[in-house]
C-alpha atoms as a PDB file:
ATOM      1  CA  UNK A   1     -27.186 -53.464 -66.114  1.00  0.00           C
ATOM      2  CA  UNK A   2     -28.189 -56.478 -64.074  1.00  0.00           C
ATOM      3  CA  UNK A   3     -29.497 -56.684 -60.613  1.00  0.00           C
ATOM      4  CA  UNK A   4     -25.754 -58.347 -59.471  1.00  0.00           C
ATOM      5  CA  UNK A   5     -23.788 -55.610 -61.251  1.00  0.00           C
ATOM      6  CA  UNK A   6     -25.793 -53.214 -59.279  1.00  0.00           C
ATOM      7  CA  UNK A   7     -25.102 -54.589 -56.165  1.00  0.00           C
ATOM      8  CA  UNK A   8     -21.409 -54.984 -56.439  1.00  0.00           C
ATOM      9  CA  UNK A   9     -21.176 -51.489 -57.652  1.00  0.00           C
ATOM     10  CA  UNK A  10     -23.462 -49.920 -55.042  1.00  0.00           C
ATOM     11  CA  UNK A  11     -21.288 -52.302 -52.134  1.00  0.00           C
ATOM     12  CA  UNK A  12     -18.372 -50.992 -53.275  1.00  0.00           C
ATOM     13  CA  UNK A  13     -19.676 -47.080 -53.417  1.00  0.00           C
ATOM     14  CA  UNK A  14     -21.451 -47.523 -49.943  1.00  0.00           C
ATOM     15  CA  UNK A  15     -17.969 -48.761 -48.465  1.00  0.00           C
ATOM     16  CA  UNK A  16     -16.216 -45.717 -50.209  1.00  0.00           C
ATOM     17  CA  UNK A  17     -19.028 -43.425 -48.556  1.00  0.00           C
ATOM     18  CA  UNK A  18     -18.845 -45.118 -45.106  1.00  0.00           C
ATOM     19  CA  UNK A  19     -14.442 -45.258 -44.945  1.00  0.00           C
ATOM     20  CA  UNK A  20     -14.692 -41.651 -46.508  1.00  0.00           C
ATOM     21  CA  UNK A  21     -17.287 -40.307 -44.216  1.00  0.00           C
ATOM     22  CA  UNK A  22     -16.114 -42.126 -40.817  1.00  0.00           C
ATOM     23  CA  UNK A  23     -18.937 -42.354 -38.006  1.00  0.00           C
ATOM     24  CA  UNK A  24     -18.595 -40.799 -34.370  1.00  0.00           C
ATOM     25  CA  UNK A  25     -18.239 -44.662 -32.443  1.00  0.00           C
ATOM     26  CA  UNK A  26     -18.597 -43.043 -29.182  1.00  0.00           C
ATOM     27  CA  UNK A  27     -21.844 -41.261 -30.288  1.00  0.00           C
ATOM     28  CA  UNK A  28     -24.126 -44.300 -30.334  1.00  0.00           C
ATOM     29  CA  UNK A  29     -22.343 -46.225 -27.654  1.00  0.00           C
ATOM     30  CA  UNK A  30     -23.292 -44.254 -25.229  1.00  0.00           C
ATOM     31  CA  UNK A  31     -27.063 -45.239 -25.744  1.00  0.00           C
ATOM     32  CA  UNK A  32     -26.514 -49.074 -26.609  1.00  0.00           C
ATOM     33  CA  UNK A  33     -29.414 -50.754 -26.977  1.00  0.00           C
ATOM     34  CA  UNK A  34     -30.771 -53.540 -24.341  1.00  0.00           C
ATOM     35  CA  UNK A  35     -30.770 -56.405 -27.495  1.00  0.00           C
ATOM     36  CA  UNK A  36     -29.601 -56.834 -30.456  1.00  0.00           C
ATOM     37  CA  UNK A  37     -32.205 -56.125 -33.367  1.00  0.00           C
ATOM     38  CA  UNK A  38     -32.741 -59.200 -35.401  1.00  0.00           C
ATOM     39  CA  UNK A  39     -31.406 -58.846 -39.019  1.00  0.00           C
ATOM     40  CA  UNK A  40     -34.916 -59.081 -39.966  1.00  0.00           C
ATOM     41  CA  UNK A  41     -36.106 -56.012 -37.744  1.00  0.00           C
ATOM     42  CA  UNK A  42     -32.893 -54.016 -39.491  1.00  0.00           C
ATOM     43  CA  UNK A  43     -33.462 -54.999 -43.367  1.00  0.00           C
ATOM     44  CA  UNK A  44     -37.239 -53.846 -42.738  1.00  0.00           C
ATOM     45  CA  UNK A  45     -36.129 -50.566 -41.305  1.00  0.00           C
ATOM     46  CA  UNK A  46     -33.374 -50.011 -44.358  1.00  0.00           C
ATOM     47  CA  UNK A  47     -36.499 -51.075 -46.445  1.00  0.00           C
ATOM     48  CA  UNK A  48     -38.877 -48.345 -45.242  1.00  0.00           C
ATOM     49  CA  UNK A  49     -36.256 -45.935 -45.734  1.00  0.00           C
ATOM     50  CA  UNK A  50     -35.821 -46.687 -49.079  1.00  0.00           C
ATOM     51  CA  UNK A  51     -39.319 -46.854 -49.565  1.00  0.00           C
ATOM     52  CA  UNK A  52     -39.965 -43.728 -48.106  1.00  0.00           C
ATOM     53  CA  UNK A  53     -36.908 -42.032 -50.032  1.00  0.00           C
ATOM     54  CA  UNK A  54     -37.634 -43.731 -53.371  1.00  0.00           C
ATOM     55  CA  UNK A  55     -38.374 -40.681 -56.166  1.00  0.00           C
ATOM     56  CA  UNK A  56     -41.958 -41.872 -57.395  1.00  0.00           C
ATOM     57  CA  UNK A  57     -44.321 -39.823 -59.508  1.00  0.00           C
ATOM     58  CA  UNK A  58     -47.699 -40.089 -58.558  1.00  0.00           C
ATOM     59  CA  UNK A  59     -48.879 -42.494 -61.827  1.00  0.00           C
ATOM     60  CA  UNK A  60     -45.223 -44.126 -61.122  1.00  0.00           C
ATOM     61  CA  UNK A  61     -44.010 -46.626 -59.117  1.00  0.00           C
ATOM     62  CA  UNK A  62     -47.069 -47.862 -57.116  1.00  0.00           C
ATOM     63  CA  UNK A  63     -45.761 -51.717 -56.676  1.00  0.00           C
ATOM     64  CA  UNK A  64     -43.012 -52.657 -55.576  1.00  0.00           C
ATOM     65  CA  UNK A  65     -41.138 -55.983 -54.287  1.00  0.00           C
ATOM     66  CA  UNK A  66     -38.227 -56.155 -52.521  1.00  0.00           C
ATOM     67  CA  UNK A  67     -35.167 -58.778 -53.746  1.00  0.00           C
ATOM     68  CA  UNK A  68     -33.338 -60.220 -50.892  1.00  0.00           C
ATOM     69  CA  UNK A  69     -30.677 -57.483 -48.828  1.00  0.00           C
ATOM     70  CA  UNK A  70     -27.764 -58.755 -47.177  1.00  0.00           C
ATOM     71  CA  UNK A  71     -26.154 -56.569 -44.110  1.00  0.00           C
ATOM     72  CA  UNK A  72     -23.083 -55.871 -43.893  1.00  0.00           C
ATOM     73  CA  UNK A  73     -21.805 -54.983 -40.047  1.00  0.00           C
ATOM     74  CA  UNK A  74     -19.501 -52.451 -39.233  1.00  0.00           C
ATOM     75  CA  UNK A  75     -17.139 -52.014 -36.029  1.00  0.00           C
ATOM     76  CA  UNK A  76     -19.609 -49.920 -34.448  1.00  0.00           C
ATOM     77  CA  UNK A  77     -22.242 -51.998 -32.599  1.00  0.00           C
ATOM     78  CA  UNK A  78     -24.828 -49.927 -33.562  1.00  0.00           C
ATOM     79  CA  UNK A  79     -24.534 -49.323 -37.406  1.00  0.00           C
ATOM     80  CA  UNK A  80     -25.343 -51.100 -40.011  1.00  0.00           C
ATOM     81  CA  UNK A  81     -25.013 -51.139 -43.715  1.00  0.00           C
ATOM     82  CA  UNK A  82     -27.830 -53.164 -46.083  1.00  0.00           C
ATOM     83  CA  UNK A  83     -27.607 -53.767 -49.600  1.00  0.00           C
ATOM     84  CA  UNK A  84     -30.095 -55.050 -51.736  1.00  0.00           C
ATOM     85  CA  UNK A  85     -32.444 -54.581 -53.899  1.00  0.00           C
ATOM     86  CA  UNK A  86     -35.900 -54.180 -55.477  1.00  0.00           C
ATOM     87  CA  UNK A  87     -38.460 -54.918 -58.235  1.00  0.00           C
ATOM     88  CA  UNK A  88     -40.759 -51.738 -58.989  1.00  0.00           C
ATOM     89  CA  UNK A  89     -43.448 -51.231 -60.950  1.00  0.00           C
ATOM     90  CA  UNK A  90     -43.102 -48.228 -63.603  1.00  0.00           C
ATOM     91  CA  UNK A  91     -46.770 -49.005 -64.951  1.00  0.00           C
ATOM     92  CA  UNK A  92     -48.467 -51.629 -66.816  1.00  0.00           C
ATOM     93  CA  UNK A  93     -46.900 -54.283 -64.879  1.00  0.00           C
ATOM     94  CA  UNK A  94     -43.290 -53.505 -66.469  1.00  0.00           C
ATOM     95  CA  UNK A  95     -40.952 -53.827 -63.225  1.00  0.00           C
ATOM     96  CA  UNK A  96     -37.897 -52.502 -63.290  1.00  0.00           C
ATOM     97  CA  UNK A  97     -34.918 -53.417 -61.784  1.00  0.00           C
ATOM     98  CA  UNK A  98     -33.507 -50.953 -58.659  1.00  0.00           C
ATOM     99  CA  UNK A  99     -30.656 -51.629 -56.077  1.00  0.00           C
ATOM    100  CA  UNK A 100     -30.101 -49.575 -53.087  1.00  0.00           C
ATOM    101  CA  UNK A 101     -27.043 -49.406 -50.154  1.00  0.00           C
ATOM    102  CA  UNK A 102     -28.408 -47.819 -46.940  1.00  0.00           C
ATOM    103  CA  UNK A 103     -26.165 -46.995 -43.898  1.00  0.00           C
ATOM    104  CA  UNK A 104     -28.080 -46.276 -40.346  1.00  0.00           C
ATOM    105  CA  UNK A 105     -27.715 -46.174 -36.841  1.00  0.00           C
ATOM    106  CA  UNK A 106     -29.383 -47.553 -33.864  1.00  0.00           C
ATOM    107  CA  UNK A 107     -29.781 -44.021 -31.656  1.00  0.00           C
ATOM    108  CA  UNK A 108     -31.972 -45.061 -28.727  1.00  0.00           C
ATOM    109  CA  UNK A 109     -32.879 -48.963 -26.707  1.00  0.00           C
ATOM    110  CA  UNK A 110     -36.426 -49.367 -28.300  1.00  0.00           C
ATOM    111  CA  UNK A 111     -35.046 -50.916 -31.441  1.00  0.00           C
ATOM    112  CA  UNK A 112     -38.617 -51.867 -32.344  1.00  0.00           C
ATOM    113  CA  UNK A 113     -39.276 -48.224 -32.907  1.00  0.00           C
ATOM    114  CA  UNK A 114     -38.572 -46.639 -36.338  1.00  0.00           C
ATOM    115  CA  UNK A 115     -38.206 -43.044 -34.513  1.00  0.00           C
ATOM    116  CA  UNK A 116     -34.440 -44.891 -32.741  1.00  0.00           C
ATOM    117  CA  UNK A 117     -33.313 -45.560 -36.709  1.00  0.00           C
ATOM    118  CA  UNK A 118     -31.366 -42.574 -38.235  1.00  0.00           C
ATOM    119  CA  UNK A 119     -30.568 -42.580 -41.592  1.00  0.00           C
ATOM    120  CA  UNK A 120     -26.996 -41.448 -42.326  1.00  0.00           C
ATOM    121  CA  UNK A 121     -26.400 -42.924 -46.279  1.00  0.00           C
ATOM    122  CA  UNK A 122     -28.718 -43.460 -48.787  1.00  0.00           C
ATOM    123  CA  UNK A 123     -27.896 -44.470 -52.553  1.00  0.00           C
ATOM    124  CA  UNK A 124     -30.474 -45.471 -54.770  1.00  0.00           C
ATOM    125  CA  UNK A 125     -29.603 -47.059 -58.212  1.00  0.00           C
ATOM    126  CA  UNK A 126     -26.077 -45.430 -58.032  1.00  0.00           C
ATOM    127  CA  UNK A 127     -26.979 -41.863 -56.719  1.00  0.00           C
ATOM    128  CA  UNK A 128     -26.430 -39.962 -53.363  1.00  0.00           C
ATOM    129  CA  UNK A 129     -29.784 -39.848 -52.033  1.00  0.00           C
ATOM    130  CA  UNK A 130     -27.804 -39.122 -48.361  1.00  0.00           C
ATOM    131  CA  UNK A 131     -24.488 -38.352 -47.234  1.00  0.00           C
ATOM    132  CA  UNK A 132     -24.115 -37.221 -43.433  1.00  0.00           C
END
């Protein structure tokens, strides 16, 4: 399955999880932040989530490059969803292809910090790795 299959099927999925799960608007409203995070500062923090989600054997997985992510907003102000995906390697230099779809919130100003980031859906190469 290529890398574009993947994404379709995991933007599709992570809009099923997002319509089917809803999201509390008035939750992270209440503690907007000051600014806007820049799309880069939110497609590195879906990034270190994945990365720090991402099932990896010790031997396994020690490389890996990410492909380009493209966000996707949602009504709320303060959540985002980012698909994209990513290049890792399984050893021996033979990379193999991963896509991921990652929906988070922005719970506190300091955007910069990766502590006001929660994590609410998480699918890695088409399985649940969260669903809150």
């Amino acid at each position: 399955m290529t890398i574009a299959v993947m994404r379709v099927l995991l933007i599709a999925f992570l809009g099923l999880l997002i319509a089917g799960g809803g999201y509390d608007r008035a939750r992270s409203e209440d503690k907007a932040p000051k600014a806007k995070p820049s799309d880069s500062m939110i497609i590195g923090v879906a990034q270190q989530f994945v990365l720090e989600h991402f099932k990896r054997q010790p031997a396994d997985y020690f490389d890996v490059a990410f492909d380009i992510a493209n966000i996707h907003p949602q009504d709320d102000k303060n959540y985002w969803a980012v698909v994209g995906g990513f290049m890792a390697d399984a050893g021996g230099k033979n990379y193999k292809p991963h896509a991921f779809g990652i929906a988070m919130r922005l719970i506190c100003p300091e955007h910069e910090k990766l502590t006001c980031w929660q994590m609410e859906k998480l699918v890695i190469d088409q399985t649940i790795i969260l669903n809150n």
